[in-house]
PDB file of N, CA and C in Angstrom:
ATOM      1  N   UNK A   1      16.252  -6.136  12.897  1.00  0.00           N
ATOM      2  CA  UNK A   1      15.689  -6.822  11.740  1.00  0.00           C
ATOM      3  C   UNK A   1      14.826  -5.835  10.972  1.00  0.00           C
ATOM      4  N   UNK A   2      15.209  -5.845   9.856  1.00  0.00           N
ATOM      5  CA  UNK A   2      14.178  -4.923   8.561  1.00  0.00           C
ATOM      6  C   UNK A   2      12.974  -5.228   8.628  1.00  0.00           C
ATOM      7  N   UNK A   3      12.248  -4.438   7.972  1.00  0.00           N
ATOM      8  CA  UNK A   3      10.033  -4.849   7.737  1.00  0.00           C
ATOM      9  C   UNK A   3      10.125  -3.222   7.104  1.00  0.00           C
ATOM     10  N   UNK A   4       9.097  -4.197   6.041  1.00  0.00           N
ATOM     11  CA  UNK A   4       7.835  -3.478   5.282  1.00  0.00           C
ATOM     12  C   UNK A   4       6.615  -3.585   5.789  1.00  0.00           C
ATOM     13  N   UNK A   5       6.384  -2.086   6.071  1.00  0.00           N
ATOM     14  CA  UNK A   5       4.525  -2.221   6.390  1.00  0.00           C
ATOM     15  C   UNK A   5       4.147  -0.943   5.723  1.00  0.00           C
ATOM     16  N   UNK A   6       2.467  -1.095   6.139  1.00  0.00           N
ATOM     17  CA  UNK A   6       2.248  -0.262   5.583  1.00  0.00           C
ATOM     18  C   UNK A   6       0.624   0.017   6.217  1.00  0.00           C
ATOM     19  N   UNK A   7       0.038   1.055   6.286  1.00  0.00           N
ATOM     20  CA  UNK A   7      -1.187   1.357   6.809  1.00  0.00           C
ATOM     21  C   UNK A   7      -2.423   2.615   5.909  1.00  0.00           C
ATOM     22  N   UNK A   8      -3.196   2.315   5.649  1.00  0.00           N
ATOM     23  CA  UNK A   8      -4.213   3.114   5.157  1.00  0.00           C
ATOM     24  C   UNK A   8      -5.396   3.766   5.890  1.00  0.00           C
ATOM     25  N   UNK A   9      -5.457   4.901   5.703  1.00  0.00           N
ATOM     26  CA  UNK A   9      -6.127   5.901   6.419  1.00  0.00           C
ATOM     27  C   UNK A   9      -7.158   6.286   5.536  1.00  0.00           C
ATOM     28  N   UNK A  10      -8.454   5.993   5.778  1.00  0.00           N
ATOM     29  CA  UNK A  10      -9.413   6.848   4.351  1.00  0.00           C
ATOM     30  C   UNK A  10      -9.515   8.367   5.282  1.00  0.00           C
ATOM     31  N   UNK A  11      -9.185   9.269   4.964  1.00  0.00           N
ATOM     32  CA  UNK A  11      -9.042  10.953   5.026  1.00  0.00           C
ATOM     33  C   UNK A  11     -10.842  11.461   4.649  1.00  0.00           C
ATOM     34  N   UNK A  12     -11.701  10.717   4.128  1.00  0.00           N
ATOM     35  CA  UNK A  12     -12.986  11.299   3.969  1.00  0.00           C
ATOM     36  C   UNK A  12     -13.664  10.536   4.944  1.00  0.00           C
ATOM     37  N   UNK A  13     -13.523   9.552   4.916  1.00  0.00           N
ATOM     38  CA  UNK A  13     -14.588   9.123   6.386  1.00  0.00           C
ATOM     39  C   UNK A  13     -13.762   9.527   7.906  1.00  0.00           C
ATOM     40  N   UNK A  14     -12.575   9.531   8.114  1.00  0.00           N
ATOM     41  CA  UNK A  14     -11.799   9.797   8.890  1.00  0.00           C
ATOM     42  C   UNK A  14     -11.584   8.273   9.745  1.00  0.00           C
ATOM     43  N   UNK A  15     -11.275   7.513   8.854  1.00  0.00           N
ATOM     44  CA  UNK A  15     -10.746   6.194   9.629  1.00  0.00           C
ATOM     45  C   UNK A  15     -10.180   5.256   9.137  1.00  0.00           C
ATOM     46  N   UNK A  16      -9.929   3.849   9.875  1.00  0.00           N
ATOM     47  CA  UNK A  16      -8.788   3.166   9.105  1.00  0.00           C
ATOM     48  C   UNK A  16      -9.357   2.450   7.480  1.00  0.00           C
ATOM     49  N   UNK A  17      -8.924   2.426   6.456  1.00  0.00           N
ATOM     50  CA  UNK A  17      -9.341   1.822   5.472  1.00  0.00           C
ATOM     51  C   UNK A  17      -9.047   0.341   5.592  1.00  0.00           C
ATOM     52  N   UNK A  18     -10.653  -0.567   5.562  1.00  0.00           N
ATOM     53  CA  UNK A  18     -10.081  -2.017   5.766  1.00  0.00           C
ATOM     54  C   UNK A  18     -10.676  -2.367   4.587  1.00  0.00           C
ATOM     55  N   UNK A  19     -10.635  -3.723   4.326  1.00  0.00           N
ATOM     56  CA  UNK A  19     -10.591  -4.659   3.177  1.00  0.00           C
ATOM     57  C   UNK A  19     -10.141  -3.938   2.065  1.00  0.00           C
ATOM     58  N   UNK A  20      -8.936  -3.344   1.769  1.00  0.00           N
ATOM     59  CA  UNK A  20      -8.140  -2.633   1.029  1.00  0.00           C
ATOM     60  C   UNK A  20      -7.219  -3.918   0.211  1.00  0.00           C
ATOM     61  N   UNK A  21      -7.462  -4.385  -1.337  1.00  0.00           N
ATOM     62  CA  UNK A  21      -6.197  -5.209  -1.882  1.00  0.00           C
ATOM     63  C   UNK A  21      -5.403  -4.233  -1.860  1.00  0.00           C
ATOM     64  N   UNK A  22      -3.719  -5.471  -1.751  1.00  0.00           N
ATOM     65  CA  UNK A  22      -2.288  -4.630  -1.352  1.00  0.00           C
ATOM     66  C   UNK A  22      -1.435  -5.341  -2.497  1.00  0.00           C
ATOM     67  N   UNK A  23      -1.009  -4.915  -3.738  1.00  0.00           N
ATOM     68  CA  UNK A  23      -0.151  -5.976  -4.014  1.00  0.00           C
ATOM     69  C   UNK A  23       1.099  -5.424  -4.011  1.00  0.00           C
ATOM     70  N   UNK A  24       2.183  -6.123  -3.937  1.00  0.00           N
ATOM     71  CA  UNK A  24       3.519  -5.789  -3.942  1.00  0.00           C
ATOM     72  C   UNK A  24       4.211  -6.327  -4.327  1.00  0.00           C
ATOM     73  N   UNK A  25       5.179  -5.301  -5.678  1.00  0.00           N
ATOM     74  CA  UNK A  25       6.157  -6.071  -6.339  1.00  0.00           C
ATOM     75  C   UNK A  25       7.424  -5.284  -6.070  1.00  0.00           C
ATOM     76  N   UNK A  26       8.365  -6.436  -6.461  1.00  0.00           N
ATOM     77  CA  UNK A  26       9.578  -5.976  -6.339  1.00  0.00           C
ATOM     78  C   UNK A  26      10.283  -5.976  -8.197  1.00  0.00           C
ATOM     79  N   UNK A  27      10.903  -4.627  -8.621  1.00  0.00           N
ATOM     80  CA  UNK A  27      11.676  -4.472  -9.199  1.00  0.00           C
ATOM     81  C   UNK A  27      12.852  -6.104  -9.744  1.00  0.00           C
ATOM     82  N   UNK A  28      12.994  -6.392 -11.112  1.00  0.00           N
ATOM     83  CA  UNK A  28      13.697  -7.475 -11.285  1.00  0.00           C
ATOM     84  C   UNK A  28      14.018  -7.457 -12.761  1.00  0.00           C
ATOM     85  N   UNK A  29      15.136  -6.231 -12.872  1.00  0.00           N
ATOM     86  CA  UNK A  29      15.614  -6.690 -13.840  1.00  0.00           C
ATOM     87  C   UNK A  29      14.817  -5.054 -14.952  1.00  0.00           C
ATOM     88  N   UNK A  30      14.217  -5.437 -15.686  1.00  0.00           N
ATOM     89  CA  UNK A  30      13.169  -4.515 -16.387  1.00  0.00           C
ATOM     90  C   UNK A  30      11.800  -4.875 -16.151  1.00  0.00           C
ATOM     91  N   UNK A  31      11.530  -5.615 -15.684  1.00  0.00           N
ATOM     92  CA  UNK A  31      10.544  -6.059 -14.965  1.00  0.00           C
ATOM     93  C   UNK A  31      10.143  -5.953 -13.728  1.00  0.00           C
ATOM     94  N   UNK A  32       8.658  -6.022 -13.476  1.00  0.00           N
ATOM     95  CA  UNK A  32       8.018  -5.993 -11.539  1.00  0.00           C
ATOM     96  C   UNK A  32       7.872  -7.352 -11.274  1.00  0.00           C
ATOM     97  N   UNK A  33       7.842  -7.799 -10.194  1.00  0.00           N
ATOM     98  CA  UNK A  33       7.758  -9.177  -9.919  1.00  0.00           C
ATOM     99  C   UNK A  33       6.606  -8.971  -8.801  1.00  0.00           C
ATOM    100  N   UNK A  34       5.595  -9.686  -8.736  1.00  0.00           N
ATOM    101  CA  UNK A  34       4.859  -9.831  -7.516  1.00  0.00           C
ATOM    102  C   UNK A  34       4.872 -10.587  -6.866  1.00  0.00           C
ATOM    103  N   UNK A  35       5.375 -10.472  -5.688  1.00  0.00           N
ATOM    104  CA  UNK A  35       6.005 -10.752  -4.210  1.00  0.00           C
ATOM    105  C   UNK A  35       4.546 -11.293  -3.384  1.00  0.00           C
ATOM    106  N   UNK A  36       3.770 -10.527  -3.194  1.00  0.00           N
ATOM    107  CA  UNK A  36       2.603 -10.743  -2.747  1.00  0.00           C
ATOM    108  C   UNK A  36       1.040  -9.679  -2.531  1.00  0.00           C
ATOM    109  N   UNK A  37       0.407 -10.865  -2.112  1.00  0.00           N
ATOM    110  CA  UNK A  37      -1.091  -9.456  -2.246  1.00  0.00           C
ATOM    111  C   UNK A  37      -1.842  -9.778  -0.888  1.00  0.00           C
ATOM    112  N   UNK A  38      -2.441  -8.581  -0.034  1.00  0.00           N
ATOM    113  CA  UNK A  38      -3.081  -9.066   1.216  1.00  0.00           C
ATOM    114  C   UNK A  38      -3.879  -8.572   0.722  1.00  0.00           C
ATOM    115  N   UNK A  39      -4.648  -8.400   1.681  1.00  0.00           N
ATOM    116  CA  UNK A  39      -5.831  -7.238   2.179  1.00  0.00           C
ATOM    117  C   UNK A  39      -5.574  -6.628   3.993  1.00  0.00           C
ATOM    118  N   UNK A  40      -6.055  -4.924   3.982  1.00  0.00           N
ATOM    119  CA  UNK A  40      -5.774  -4.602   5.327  1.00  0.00           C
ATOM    120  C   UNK A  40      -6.819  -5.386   6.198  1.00  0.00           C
ATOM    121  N   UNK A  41      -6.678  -5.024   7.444  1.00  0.00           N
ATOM    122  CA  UNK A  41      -8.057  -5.533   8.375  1.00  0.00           C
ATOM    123  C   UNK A  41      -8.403  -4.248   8.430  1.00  0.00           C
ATOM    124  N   UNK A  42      -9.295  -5.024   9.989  1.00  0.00           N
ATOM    125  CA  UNK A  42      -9.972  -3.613  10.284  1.00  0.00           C
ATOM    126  C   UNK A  42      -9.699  -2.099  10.758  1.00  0.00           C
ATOM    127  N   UNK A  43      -7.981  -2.434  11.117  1.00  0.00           N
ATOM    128  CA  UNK A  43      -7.611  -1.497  11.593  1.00  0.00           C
ATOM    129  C   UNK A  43      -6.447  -0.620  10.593  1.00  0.00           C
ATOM    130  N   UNK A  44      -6.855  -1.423   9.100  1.00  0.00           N
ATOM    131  CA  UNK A  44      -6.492  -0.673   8.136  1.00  0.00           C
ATOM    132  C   UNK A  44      -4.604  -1.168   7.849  1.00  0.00           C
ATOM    133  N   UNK A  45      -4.396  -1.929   8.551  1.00  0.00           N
ATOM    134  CA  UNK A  45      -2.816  -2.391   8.591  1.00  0.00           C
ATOM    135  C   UNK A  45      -3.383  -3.908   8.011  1.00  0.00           C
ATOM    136  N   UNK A  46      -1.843  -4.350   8.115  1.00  0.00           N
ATOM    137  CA  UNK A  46      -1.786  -5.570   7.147  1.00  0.00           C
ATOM    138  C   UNK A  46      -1.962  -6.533   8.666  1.00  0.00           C
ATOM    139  N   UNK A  47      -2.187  -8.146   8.663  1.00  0.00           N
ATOM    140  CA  UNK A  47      -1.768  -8.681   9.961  1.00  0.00           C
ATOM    141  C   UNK A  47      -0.516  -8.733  10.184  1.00  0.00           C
ATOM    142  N   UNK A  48       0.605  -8.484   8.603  1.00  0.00           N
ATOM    143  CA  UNK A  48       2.023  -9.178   9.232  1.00  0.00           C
ATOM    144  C   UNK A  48       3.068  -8.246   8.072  1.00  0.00           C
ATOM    145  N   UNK A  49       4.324  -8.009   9.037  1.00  0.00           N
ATOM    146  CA  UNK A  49       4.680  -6.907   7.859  1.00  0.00           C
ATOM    147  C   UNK A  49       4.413  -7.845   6.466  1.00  0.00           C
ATOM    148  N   UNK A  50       4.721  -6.647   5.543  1.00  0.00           N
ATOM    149  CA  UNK A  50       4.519  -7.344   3.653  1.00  0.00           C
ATOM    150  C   UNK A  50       6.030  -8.504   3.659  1.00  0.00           C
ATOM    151  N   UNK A  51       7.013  -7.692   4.331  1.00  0.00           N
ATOM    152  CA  UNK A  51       8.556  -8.275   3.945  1.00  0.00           C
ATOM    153  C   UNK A  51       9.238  -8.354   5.288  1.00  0.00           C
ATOM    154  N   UNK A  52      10.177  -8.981   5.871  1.00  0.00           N
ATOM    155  CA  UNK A  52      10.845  -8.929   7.187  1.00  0.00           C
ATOM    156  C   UNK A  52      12.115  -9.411   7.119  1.00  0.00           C
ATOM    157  N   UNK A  53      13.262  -9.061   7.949  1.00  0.00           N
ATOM    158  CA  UNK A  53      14.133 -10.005   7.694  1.00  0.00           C
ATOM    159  C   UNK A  53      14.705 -10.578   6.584  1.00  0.00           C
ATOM    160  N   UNK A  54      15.344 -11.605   5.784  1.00  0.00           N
ATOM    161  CA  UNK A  54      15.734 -11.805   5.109  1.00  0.00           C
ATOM    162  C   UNK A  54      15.320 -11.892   3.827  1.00  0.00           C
ATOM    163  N   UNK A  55      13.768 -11.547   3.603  1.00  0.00           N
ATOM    164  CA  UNK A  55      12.764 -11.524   2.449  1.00  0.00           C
ATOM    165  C   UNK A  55      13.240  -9.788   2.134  1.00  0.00           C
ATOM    166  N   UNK A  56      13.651  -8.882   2.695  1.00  0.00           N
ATOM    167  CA  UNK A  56      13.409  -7.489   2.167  1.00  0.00           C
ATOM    168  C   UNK A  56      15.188  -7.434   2.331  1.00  0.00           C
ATOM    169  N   UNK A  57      14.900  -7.248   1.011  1.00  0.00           N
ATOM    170  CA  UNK A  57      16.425  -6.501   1.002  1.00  0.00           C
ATOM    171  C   UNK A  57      16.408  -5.530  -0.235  1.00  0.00           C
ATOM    172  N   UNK A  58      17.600  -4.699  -0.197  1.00  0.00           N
ATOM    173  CA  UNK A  58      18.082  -3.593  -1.018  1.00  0.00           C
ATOM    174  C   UNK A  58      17.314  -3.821  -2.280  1.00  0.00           C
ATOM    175  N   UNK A  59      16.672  -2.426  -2.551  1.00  0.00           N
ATOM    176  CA  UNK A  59      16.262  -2.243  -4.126  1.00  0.00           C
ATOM    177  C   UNK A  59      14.734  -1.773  -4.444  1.00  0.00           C
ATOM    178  N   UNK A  60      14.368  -1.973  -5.752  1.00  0.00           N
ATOM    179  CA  UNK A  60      13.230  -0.892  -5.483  1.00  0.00           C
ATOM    180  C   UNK A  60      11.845  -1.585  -5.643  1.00  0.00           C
ATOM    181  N   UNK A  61      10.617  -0.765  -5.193  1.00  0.00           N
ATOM    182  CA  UNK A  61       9.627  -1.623  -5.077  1.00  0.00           C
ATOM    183  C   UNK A  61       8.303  -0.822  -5.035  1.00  0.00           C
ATOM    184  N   UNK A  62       7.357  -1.506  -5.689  1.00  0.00           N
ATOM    185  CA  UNK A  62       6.344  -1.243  -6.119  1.00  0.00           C
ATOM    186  C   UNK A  62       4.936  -1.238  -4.960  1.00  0.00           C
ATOM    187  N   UNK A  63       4.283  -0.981  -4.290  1.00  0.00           N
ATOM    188  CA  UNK A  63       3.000  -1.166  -3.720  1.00  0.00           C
ATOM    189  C   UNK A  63       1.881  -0.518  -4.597  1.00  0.00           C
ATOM    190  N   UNK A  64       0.934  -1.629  -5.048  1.00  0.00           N
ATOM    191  CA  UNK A  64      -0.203  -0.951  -5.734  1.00  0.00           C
ATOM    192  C   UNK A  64      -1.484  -1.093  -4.410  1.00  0.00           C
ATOM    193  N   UNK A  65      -2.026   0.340  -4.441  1.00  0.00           N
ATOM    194  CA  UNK A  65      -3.353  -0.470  -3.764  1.00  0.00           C
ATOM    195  C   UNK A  65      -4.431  -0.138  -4.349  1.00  0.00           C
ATOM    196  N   UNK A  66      -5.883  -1.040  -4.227  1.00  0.00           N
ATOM    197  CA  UNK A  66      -6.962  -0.843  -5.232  1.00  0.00           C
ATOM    198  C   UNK A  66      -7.978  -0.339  -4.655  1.00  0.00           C
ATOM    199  N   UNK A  67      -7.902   1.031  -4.560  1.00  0.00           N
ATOM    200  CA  UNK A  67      -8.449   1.852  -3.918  1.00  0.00           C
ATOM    201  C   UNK A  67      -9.765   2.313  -3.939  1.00  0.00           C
ATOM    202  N   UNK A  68      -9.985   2.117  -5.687  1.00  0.00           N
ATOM    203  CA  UNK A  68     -11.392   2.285  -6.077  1.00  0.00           C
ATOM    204  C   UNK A  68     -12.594   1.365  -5.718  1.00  0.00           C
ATOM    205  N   UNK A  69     -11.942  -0.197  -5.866  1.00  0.00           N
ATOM    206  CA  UNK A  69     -13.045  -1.152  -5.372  1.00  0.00           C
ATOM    207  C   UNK A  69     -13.219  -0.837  -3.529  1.00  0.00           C
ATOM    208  N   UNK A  70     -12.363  -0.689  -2.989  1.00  0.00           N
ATOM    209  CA  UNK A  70     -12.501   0.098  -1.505  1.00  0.00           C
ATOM    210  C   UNK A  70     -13.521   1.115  -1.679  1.00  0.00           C
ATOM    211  N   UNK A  71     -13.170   2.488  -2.717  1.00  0.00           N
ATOM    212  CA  UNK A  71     -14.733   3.043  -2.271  1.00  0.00           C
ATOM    213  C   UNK A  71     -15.685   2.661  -2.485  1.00  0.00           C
ATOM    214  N   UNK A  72     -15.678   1.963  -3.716  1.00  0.00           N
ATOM    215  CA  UNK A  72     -17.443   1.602  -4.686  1.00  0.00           C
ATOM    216  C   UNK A  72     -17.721   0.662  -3.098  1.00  0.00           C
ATOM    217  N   UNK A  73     -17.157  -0.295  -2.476  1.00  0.00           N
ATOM    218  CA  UNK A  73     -17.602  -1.061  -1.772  1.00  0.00           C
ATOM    219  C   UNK A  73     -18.188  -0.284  -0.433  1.00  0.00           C
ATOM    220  N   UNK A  74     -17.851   0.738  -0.280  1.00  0.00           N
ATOM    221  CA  UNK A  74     -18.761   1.504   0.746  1.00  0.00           C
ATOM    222  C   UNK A  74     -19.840   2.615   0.240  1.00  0.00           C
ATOM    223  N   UNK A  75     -20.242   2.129  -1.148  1.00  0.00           N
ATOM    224  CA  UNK A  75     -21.313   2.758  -1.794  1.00  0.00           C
ATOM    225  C   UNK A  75     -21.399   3.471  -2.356  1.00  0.00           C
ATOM    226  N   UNK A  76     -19.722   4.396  -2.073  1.00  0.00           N
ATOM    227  CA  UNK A  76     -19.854   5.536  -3.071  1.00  0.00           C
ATOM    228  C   UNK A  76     -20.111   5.542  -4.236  1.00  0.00           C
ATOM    229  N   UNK A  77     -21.057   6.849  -5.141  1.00  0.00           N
ATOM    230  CA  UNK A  77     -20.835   6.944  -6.952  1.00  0.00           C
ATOM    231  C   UNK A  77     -19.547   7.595  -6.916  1.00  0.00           C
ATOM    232  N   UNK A  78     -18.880   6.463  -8.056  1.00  0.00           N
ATOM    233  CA  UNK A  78     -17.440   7.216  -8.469  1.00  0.00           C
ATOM    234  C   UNK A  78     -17.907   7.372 -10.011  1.00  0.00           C
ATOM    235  N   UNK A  79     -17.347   8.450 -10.728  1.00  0.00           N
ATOM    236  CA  UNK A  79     -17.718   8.372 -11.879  1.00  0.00           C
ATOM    237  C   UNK A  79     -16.538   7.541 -12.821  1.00  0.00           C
ATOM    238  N   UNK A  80     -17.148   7.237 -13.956  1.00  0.00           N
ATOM    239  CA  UNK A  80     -16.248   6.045 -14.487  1.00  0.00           C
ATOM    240  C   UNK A  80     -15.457   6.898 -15.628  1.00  0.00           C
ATOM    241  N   UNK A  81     -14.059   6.475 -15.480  1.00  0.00           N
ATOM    242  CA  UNK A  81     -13.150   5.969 -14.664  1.00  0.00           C
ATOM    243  C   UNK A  81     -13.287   6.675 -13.406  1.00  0.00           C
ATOM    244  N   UNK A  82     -13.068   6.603 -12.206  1.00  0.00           N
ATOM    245  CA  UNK A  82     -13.228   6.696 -11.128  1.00  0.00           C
ATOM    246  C   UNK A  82     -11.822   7.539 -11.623  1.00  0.00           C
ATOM    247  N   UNK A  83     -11.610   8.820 -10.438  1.00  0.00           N
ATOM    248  CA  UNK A  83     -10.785  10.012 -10.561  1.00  0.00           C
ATOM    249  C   UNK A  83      -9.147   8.937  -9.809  1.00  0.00           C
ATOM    250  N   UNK A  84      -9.088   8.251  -8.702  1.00  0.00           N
ATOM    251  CA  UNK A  84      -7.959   7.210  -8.190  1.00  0.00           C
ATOM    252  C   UNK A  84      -8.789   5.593  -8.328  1.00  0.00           C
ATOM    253  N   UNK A  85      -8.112   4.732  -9.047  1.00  0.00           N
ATOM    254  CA  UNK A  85      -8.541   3.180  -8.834  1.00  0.00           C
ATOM    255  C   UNK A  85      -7.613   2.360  -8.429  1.00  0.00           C
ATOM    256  N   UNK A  86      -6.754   2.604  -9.111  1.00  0.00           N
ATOM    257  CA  UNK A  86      -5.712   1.604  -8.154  1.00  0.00           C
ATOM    258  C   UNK A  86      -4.206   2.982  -8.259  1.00  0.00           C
ATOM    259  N   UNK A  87      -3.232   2.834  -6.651  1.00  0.00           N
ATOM    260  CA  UNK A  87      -2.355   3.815  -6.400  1.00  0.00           C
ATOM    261  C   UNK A  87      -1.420   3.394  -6.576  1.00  0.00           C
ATOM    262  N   UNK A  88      -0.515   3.524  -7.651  1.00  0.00           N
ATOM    263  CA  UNK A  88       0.889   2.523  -7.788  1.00  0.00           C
ATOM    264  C   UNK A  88       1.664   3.683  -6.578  1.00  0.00           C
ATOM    265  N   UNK A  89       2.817   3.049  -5.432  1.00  0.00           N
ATOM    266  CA  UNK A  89       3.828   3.733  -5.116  1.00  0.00           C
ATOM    267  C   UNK A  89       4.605   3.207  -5.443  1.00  0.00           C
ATOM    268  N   UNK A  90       6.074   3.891  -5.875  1.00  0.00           N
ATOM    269  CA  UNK A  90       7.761   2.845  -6.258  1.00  0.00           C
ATOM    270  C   UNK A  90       8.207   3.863  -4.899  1.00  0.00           C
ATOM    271  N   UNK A  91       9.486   2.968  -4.251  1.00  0.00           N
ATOM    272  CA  UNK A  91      10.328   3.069  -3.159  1.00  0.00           C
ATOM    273  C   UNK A  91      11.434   2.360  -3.306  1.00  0.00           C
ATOM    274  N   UNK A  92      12.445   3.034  -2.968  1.00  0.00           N
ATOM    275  CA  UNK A  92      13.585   2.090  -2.357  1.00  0.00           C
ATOM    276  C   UNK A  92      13.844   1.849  -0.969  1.00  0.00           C
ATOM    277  N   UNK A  93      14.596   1.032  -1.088  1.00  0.00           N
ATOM    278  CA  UNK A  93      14.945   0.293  -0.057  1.00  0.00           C
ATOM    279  C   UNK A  93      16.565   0.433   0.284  1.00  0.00           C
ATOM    280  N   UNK A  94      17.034   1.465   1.022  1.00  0.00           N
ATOM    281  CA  UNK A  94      18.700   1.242   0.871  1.00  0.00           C
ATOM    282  C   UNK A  94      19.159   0.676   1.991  1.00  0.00           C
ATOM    283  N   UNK A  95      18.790   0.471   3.108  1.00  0.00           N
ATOM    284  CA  UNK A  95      19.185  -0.273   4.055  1.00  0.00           C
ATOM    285  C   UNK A  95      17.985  -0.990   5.165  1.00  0.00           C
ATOM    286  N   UNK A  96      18.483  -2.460   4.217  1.00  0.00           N
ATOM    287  CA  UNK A  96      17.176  -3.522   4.946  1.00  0.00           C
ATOM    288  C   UNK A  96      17.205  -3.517   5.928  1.00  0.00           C
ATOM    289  N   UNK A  97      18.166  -3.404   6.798  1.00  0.00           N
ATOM    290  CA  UNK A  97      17.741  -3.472   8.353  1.00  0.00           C
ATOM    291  C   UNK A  97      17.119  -2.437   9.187  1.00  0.00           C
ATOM    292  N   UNK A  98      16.480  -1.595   8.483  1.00  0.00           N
ATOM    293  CA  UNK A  98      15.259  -0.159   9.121  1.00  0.00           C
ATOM    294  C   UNK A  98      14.280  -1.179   8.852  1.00  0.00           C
ATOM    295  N   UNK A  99      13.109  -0.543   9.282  1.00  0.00           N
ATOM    296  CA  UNK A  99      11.704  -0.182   9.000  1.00  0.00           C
ATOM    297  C   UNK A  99      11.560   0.936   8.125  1.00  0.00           C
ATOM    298  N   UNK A 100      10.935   0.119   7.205  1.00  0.00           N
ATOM    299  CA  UNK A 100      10.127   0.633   6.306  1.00  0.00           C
ATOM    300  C   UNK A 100       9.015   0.937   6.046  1.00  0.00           C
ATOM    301  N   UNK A 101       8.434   1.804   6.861  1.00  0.00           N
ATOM    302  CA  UNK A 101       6.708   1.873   7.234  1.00  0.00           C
ATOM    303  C   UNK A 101       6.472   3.092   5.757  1.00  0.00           C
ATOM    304  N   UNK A 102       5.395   2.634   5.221  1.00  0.00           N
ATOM    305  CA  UNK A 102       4.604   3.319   3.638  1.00  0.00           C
ATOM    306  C   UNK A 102       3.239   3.631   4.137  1.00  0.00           C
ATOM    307  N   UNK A 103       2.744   4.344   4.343  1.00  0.00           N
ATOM    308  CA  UNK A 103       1.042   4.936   4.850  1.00  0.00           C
ATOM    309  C   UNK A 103       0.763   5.335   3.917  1.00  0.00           C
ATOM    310  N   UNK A 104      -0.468   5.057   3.492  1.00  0.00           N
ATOM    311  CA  UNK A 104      -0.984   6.168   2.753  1.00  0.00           C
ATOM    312  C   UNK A 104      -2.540   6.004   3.356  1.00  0.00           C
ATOM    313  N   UNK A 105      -2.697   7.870   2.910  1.00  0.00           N
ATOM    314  CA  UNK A 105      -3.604   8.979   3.788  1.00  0.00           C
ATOM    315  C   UNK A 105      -4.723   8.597   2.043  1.00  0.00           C
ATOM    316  N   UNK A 106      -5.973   8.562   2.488  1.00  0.00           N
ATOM    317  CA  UNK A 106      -6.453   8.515   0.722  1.00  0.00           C
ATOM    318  C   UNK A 106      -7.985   9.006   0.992  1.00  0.00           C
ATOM    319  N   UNK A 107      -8.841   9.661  -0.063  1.00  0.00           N
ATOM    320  CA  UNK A 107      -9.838   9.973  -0.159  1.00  0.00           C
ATOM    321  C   UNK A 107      -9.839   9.370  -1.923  1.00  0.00           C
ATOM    322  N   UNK A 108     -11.106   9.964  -2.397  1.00  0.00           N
ATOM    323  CA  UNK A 108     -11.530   9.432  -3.547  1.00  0.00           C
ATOM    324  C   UNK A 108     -10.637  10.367  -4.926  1.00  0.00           C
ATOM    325  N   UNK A 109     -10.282  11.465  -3.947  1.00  0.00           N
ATOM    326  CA  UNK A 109      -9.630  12.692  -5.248  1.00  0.00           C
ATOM    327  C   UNK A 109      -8.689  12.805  -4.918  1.00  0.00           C
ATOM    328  N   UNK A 110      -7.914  12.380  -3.555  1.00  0.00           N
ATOM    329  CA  UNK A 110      -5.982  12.963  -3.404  1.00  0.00           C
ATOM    330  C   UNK A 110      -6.024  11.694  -2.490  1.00  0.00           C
ATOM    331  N   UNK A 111      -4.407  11.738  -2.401  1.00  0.00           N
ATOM    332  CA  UNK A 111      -3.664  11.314  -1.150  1.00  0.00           C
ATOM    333  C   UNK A 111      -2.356  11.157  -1.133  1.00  0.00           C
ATOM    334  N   UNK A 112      -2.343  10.795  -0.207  1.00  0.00           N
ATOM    335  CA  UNK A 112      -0.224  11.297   0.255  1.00  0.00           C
ATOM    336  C   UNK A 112       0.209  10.229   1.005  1.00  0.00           C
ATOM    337  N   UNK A 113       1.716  10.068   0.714  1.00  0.00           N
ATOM    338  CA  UNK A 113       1.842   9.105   2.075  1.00  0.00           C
ATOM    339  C   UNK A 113       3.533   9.656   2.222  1.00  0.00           C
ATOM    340  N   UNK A 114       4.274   9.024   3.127  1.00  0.00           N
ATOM    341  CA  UNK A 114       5.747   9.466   3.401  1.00  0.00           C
ATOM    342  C   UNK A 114       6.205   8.173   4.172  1.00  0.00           C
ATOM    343  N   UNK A 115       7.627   8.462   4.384  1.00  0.00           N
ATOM    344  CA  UNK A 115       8.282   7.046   4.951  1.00  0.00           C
ATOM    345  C   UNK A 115       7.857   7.521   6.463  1.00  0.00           C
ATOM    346  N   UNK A 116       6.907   6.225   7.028  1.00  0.00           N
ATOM    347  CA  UNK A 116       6.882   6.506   8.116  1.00  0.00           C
ATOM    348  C   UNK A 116       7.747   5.661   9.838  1.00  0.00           C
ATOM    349  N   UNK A 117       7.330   5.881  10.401  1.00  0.00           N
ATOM    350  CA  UNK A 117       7.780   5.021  11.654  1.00  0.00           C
ATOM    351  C   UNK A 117       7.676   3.498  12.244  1.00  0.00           C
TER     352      UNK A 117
END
């Protein structure tokens, strides 16, 4: 069975990023559609994949996360506009029945992520 997940790492404090908004859309047409929005916990993951099974199938897709209210909320000064506020990623999806694991690694000035495990 297929799943979307996904996990956040803050790279400057060196730990999991929690109360992180997640929203996720799916591609429809010329348009994004939003599918849904969590927040991580504490261990920086979602409680339940984003998509599983018969909800994720073939095609492409959007994860925004709002990265900036994540730092201001642990006190940092970001200067305004803040240098990352919210991280659009697009992905496809070519065969729903993998895992689709999306990480992203983030500090206030870079970050990276790759298809993970």
């Amino acid at each position: 069975m297929g799943a979307l997940t996904t996990h956040i790492l803050d790279t400057a404090h060196g730990r999991p990023a929690a109360a992180v908004q997640i929203d996720l859309y799916a591609e429809q047409g010329a348009e994004w559609a939003l599918l849904r929005s969590v927040q991580t916990n504490a261990d920086g993951r979602c409680d339940a994949p984003l998509l599983q099974g018969a909800d994720l199938q073939p095609g492409r897709y959007r994860l925004v996360f709002q990265i900036g209210a994540y730092f201001r909320a642990l006190g940092l000064t970001l200067p305004q506009p803040p240098f990352l506020d919210q991280i659009p990623l697009e992905f496809g999806v070519a065969d729903a029945q993998q895992h689709y694991h999306v990480p992203l690694l983030v500090s206030p000035w870079s970050y990276s992520t790759y298809r993970g495990s």
